[in-house]
Protein backbone atom coordinates (compact mmCIF):
# COMPACT_ATOMS: atom_id res chain seq x y z
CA UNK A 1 -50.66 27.10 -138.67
CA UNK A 2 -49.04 27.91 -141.81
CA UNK A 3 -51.09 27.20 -144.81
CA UNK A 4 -48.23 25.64 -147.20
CA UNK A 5 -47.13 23.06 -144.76
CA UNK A 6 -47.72 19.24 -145.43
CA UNK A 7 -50.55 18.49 -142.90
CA UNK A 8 -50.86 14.70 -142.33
CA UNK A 9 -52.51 12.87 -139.21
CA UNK A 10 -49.69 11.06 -137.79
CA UNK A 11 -50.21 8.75 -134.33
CA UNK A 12 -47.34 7.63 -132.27
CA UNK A 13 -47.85 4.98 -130.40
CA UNK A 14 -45.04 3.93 -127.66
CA UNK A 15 -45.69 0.71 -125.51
CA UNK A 16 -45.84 1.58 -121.95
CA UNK A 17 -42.70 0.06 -119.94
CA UNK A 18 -42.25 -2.83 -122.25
CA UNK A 19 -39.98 -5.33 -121.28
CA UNK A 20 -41.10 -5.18 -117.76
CA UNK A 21 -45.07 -5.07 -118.70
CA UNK A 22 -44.12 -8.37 -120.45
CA UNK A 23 -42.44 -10.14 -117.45
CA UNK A 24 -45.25 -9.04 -115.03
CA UNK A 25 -48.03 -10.57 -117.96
CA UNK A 26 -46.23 -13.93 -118.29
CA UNK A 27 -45.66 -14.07 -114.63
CA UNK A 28 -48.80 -12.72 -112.76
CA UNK A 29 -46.75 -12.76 -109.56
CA UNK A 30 -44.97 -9.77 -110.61
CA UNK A 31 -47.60 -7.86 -111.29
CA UNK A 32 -48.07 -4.38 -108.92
CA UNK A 33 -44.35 -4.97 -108.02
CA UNK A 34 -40.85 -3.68 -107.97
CA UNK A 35 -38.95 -5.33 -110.96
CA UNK A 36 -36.34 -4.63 -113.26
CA UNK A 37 -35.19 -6.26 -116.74
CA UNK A 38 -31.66 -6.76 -117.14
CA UNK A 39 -29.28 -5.52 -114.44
CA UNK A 40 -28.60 -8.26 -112.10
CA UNK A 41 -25.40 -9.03 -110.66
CA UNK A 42 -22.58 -6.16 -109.58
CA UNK A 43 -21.98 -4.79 -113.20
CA UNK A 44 -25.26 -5.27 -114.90
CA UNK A 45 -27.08 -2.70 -116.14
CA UNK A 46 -31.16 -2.45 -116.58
CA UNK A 47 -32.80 -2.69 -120.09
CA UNK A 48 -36.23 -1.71 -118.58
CA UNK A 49 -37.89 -1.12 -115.20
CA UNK A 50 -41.62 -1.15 -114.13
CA UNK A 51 -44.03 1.70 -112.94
CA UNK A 52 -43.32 0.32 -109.62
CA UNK A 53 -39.55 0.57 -110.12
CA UNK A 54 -39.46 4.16 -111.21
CA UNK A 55 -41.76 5.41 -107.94
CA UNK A 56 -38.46 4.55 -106.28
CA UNK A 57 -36.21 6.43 -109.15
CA UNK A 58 -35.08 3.13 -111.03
CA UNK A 59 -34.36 3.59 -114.50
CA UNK A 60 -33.35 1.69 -117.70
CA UNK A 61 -29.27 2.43 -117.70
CA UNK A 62 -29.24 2.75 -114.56
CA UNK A 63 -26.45 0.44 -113.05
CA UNK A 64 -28.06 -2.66 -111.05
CA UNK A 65 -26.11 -1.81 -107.83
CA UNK A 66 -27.21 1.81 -107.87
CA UNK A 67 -30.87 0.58 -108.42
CA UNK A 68 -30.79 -1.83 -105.25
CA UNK A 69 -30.05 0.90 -103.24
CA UNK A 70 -32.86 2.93 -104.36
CA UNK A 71 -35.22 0.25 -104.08
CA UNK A 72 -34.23 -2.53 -101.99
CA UNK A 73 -37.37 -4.97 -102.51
CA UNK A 74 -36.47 -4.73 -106.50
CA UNK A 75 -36.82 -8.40 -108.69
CA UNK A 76 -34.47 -8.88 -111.31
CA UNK A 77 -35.76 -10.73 -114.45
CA UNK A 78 -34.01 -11.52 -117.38
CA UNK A 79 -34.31 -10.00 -120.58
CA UNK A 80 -36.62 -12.59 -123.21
CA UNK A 81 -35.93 -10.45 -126.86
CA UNK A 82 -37.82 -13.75 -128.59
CA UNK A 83 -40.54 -13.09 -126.71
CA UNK A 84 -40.67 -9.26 -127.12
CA UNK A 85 -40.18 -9.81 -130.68
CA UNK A 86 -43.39 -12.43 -131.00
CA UNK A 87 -45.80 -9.69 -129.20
CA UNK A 88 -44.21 -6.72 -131.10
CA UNK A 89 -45.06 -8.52 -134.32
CA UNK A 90 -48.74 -9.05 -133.03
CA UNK A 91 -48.63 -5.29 -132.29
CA UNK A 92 -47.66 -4.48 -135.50
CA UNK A 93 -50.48 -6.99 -137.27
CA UNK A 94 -52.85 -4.45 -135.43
CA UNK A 95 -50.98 -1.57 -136.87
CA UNK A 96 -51.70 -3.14 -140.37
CA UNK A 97 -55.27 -3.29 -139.85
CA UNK A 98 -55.93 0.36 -139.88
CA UNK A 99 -52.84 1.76 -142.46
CA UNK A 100 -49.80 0.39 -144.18
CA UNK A 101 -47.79 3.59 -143.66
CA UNK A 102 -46.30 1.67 -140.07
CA UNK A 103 -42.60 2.92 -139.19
CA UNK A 104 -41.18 0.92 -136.28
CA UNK A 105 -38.90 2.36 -134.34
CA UNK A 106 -38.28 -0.11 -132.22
CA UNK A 107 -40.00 -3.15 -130.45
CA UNK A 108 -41.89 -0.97 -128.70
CA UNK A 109 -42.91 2.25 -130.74
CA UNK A 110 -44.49 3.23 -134.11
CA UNK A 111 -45.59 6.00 -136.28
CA UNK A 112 -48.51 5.49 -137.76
CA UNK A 113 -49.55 8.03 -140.64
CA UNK A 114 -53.38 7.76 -140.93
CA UNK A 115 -53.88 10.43 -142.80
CA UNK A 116 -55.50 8.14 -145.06
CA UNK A 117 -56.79 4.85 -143.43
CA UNK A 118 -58.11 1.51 -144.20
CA UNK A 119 -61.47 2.31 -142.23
CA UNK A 120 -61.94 5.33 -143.51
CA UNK A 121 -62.48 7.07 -139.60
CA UNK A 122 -61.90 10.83 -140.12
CA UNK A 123 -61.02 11.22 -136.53
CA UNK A 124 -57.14 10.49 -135.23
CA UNK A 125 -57.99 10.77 -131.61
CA UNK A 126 -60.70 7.93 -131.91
CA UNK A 127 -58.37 5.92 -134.11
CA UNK A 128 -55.60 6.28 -131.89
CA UNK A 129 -58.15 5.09 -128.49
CA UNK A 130 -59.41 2.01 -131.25
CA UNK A 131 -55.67 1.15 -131.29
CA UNK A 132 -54.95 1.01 -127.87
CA UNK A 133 -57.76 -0.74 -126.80
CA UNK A 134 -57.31 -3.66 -129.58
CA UNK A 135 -53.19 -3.70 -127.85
CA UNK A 136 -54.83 -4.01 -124.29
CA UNK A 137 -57.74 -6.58 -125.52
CA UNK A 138 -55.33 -8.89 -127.69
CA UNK A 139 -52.51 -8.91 -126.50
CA UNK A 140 -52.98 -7.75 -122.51
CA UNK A 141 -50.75 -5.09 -122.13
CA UNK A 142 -50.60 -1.04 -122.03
CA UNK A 143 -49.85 1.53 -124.81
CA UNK A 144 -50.07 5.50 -124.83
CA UNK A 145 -50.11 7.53 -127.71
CA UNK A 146 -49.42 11.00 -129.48
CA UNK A 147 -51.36 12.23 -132.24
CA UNK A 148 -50.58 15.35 -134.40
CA UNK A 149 -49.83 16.63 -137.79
CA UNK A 150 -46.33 15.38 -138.31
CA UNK A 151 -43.98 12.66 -136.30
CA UNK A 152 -41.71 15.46 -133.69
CA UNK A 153 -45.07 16.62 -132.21
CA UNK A 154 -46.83 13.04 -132.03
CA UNK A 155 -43.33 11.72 -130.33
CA UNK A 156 -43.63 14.69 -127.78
CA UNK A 157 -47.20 14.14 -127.03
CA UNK A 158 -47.02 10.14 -126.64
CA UNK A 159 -45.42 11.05 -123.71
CA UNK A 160 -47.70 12.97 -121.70
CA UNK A 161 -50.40 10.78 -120.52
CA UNK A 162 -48.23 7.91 -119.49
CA UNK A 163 -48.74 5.03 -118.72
CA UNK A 164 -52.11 3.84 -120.99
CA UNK A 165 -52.97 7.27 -122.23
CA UNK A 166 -52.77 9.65 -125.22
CA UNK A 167 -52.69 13.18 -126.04
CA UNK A 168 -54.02 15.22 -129.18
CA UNK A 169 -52.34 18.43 -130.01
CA UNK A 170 -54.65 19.50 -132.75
CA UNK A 171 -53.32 21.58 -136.03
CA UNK A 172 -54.23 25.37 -134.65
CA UNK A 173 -52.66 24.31 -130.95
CA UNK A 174 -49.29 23.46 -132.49
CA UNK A 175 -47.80 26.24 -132.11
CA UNK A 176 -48.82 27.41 -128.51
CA UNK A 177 -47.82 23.68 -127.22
CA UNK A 178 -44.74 24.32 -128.55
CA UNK A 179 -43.84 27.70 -127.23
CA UNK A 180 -44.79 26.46 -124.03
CA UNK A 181 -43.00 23.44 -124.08
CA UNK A 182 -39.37 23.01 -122.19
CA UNK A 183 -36.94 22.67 -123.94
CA UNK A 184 -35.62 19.31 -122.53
CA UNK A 185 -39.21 17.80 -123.72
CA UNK A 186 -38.15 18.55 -127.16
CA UNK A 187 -37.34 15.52 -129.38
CA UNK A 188 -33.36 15.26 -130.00
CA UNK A 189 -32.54 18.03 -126.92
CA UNK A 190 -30.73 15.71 -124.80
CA UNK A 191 -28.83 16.82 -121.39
CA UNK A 192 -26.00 18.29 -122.91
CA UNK A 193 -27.45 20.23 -125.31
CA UNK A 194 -30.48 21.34 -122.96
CA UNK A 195 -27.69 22.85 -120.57
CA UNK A 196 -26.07 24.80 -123.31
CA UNK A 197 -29.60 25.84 -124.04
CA UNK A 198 -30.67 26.86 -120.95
CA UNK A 199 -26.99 29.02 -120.52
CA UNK A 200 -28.15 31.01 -123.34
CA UNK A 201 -31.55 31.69 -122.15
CA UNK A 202 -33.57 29.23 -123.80
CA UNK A 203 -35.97 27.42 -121.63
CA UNK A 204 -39.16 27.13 -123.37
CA UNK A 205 -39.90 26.63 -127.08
CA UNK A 206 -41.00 30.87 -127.14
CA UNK A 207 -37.35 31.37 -126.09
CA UNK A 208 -35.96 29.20 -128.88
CA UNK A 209 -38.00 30.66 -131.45
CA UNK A 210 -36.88 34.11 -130.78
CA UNK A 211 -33.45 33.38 -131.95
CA UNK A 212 -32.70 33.50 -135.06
CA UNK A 213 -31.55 30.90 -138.15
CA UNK A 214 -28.06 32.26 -137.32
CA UNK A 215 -28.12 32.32 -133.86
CA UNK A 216 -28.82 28.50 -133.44
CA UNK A 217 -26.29 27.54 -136.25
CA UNK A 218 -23.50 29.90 -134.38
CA UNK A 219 -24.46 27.84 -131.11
CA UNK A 220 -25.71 24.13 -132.29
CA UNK A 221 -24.00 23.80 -135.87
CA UNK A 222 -26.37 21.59 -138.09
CA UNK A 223 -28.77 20.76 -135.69
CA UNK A 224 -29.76 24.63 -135.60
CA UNK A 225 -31.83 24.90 -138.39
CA UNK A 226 -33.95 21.64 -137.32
CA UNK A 227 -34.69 23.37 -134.04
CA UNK A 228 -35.62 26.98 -135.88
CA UNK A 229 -37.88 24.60 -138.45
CA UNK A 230 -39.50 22.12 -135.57
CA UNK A 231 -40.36 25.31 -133.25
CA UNK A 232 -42.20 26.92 -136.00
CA UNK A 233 -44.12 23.17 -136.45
CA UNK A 234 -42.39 22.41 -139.29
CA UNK A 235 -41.20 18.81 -139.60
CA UNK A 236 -41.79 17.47 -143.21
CA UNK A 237 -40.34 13.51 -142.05
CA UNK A 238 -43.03 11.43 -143.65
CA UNK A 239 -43.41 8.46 -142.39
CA UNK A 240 -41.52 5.30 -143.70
CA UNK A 241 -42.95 1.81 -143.87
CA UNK A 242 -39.43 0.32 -144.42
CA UNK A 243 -37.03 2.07 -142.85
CA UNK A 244 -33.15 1.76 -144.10
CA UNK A 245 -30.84 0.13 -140.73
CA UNK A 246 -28.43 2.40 -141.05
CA UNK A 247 -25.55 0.37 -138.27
CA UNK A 248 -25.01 -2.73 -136.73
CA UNK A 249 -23.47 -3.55 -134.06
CA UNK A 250 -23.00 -5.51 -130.73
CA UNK A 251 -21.12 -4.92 -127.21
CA UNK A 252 -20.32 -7.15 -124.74
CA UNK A 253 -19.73 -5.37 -120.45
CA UNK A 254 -17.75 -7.37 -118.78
CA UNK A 255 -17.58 -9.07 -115.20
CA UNK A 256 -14.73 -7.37 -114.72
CA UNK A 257 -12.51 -4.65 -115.94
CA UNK A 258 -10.01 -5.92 -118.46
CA UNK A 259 -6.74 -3.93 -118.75
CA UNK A 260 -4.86 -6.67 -120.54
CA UNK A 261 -4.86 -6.15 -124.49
CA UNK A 262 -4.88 -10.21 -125.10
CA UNK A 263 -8.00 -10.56 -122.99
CA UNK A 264 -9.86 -7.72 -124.92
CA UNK A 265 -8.80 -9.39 -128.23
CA UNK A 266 -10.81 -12.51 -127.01
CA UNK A 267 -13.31 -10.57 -126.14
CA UNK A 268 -13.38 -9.07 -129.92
CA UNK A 269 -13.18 -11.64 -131.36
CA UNK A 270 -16.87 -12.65 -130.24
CA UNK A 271 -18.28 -9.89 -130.93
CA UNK A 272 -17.10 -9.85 -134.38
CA UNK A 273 -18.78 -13.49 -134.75
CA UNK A 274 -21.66 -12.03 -133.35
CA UNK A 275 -21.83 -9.04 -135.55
CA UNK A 276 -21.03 -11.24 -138.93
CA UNK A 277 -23.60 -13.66 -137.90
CA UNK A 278 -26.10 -10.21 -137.71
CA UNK A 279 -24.90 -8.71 -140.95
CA UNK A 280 -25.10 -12.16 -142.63
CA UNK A 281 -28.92 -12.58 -141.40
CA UNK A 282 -30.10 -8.96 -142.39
CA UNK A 283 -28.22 -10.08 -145.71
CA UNK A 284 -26.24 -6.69 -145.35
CA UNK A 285 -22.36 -5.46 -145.60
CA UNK A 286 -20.69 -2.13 -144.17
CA UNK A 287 -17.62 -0.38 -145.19
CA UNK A 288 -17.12 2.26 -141.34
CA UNK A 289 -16.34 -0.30 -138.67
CA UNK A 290 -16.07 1.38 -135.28
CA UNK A 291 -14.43 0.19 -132.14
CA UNK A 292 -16.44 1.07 -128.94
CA UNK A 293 -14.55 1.71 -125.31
CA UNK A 294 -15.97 1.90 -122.68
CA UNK A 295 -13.68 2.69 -119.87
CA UNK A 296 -14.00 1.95 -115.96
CA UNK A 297 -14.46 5.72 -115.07
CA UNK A 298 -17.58 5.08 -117.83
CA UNK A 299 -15.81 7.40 -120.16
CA UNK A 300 -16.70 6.49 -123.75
CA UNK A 301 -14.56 6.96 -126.57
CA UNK A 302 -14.45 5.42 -130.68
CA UNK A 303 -12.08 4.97 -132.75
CA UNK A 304 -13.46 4.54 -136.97
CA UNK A 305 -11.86 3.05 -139.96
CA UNK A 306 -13.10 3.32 -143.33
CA UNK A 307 -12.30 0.74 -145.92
CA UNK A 308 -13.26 0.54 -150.15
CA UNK A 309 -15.33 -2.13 -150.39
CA UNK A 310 -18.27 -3.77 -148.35
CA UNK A 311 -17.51 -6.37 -145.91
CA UNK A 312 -19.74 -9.08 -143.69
CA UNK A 313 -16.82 -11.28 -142.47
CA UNK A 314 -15.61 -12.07 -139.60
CA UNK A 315 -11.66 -11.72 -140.51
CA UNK A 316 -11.76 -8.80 -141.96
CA UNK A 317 -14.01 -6.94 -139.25
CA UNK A 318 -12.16 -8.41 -136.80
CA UNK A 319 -8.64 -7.18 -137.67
CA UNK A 320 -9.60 -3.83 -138.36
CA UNK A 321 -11.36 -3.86 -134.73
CA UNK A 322 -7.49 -5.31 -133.74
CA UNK A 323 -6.22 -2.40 -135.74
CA UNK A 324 -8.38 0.21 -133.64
CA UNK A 325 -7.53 -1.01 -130.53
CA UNK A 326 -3.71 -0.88 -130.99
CA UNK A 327 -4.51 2.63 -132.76
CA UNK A 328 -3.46 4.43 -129.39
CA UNK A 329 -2.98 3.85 -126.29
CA UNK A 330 -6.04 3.00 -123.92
CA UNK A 331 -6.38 5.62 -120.96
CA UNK A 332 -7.69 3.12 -118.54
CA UNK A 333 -8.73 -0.63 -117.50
CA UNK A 334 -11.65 -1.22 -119.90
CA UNK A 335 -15.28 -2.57 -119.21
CA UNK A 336 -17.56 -2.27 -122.93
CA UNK A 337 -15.93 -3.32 -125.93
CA UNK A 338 -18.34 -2.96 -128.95
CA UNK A 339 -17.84 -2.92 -132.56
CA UNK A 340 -20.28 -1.82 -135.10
CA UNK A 341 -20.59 -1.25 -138.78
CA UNK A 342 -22.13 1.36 -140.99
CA UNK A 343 -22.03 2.81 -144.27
CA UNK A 344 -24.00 -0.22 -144.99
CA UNK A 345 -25.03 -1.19 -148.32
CA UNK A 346 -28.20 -0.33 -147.55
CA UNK A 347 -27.93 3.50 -147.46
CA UNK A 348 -29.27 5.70 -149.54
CA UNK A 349 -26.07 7.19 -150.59
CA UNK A 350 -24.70 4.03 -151.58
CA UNK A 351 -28.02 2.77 -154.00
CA UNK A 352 -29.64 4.49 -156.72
CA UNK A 353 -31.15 7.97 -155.70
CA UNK A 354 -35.04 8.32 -156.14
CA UNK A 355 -36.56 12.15 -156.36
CA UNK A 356 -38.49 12.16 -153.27
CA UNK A 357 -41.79 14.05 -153.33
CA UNK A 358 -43.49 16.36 -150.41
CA UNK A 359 -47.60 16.05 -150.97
CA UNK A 360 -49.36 18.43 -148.95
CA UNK A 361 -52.62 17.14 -148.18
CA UNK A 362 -55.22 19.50 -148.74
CA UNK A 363 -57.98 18.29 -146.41
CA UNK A 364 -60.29 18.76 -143.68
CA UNK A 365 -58.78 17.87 -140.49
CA UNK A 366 -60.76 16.30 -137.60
CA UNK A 367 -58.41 15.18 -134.73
């Protein structure tokens, strides 16, 4: 490792199958089988799926129809976000036990920098196995977990010991796990961007970090000098207790495809209620509100509208949504509408700007 990078002991810990773990606790006649959150009926699609599930290939955004056909014996429950949100927060309460530097990334995943921690255990690794077992003793379900020196490799690693295991890549293994890593495994390479990869020869992180800084920003624009920094180990992201929502939104699929404008504007017009009554609750305003379209052929397109001041009403979000949708003509019968906001009063750009510092820990690690 390099000697003038910030070293920290980060842990991330990602709750295995989630939704699905929580139906099968609550209802022990689900456990060891087949189910699926979400996803019933001929347009749903599923939120989550269990172990089970995926042995047959079912997968969260995977279409309901398509996953009957894989598996056949599958059990559709609905989604309970009160509930996941009342054993999150008990997940969380563990978190707190052992370090304050918690960064939720959802209901289900953390980081957790304990670098520093309230019990003063110099190991990660053990700290990490603590964690889980509390999860599985308390609360009765599964976690796995990553631990490294920064967030990117802890993400990668939570990964590889699924379900209700954890993996340690320890500060002089960094970078051998990550020249041997594919490329899809990386953090942020999704399927497009693996393919161009992989058409230019990259298929491991060794191939990626033989191209140069202007190589990858000739080929991937910005995101090219985060993959030349992350393949080297270098990911400086500390981790943030309260992170800054940066959008939000909701999005309605519908029964069935609407290609009448006066049914979509229905349509919009509860969503925009529903995104108000958001914005109103997280006691935040937006000034980008974005129209989402979702067509039959599952072709996705937005259309963005910027305006001076912050809004939170329903009105005013929902005629610029109007606005959008008469922008141009639609290309097909339509069946997502969503609208979201950002550039949200809450972004850093738009508050007072505080000079962020970099600490590199100078200690002696034991993972």
């Amino acid at each position: 490792m390099q000697n003038n990078l910030p070293t920290r002991k980060i842990i991330h810990v990602d709750m295995d199958a989630f939704y699905a773990s929580v139906a099968q606790m609550d209802n022990p006649e689900l456990k060891g089988k087949a189910i699926a959150v979400g996803g019933a009926g001929a347009r749903g699609v599923i939120s989550a799926a269990s172990y089970e599930a995926r042995m047959f290939g079912v997968r969260s955004a995977m279409s309901g129809r398509l996953a009957i056909k894989l598996c056949p014996e599958l059990i559709f429950v609905k989604t309970n976000f009160e509930r996941y949100k009342e054993i999150s927060k008990q997940i969380r309460n563990i978190f707190l036990d052992y370090t304050d530097l918690v960064e939720p990334l959802s209901l289900d995943e953390a980081y957790l920098d304990v670098t520093v921690n309230k019990i003063g255990m110099p190991s990660a690794t053990l700290l990490a196995q603590t964690i889980r077992t509390r999860i599985y003793n308390e609360v009765g379900l599964t976690a796995s977990a990553g631990i490294s020196i920064n967030k990117f490799i802890a993400k990668i690693a939570s990964d590889y010991n699924k379900p209700n295991g954890q993996k340690t890549v320890n500060p002089e293994d960094v970078l051998q796990f990550l020249e041997e890593l594919d490329i899809k495994k990386f953090y942020g390479v999704g399927k497009v961007t693996a393919e161009k990869m992989y058409q230019r020869g990259i298929f491991t992180g060794k191939d990626l970090k033989l191209k140069s800084l202007d190589y990858l920003n000739e080929h991937f624009g910005k995101s090219g000098y985060f993959y030349y920094q992350v393949v080297r180990g270098i990911h400086n992201s500390e981790v943030k207790p309260n992170r800054i929502r940066k959008s939000l939104a909701a999005e309605r699929t519908f029964s069935e495809n609407l290609s009448s404008e006066i049914f979509m504007l229905e349509k919009l017009e509860q969503i925009a209620e529903e995104v108000s009554k958001r914005l109103n609750k997280n006691k935040v305003a937006g000034k980008t509100i974005t129209l989402k379209i979702k067509y039959s052929d599952f072709t996705l397109q937005t259309r963005s509208k910027t305006i001076p001041y912050f809004v939170s009403e329903k009105a005013i979000i929902l005629e610029t949504a109007k606005d959008l949708l008469y922008q141009d003509t639609l290309s097909n019968s339509v069946r997502l509408l969503g609208i979201s906001l950002s550039n949200l009063n809450t972004d850093s750009k738009n508050t007072k700007t505080e000079e962020k510092k970099v600490i590199n820990v100078q200690l002696k690690f034991e993972f």
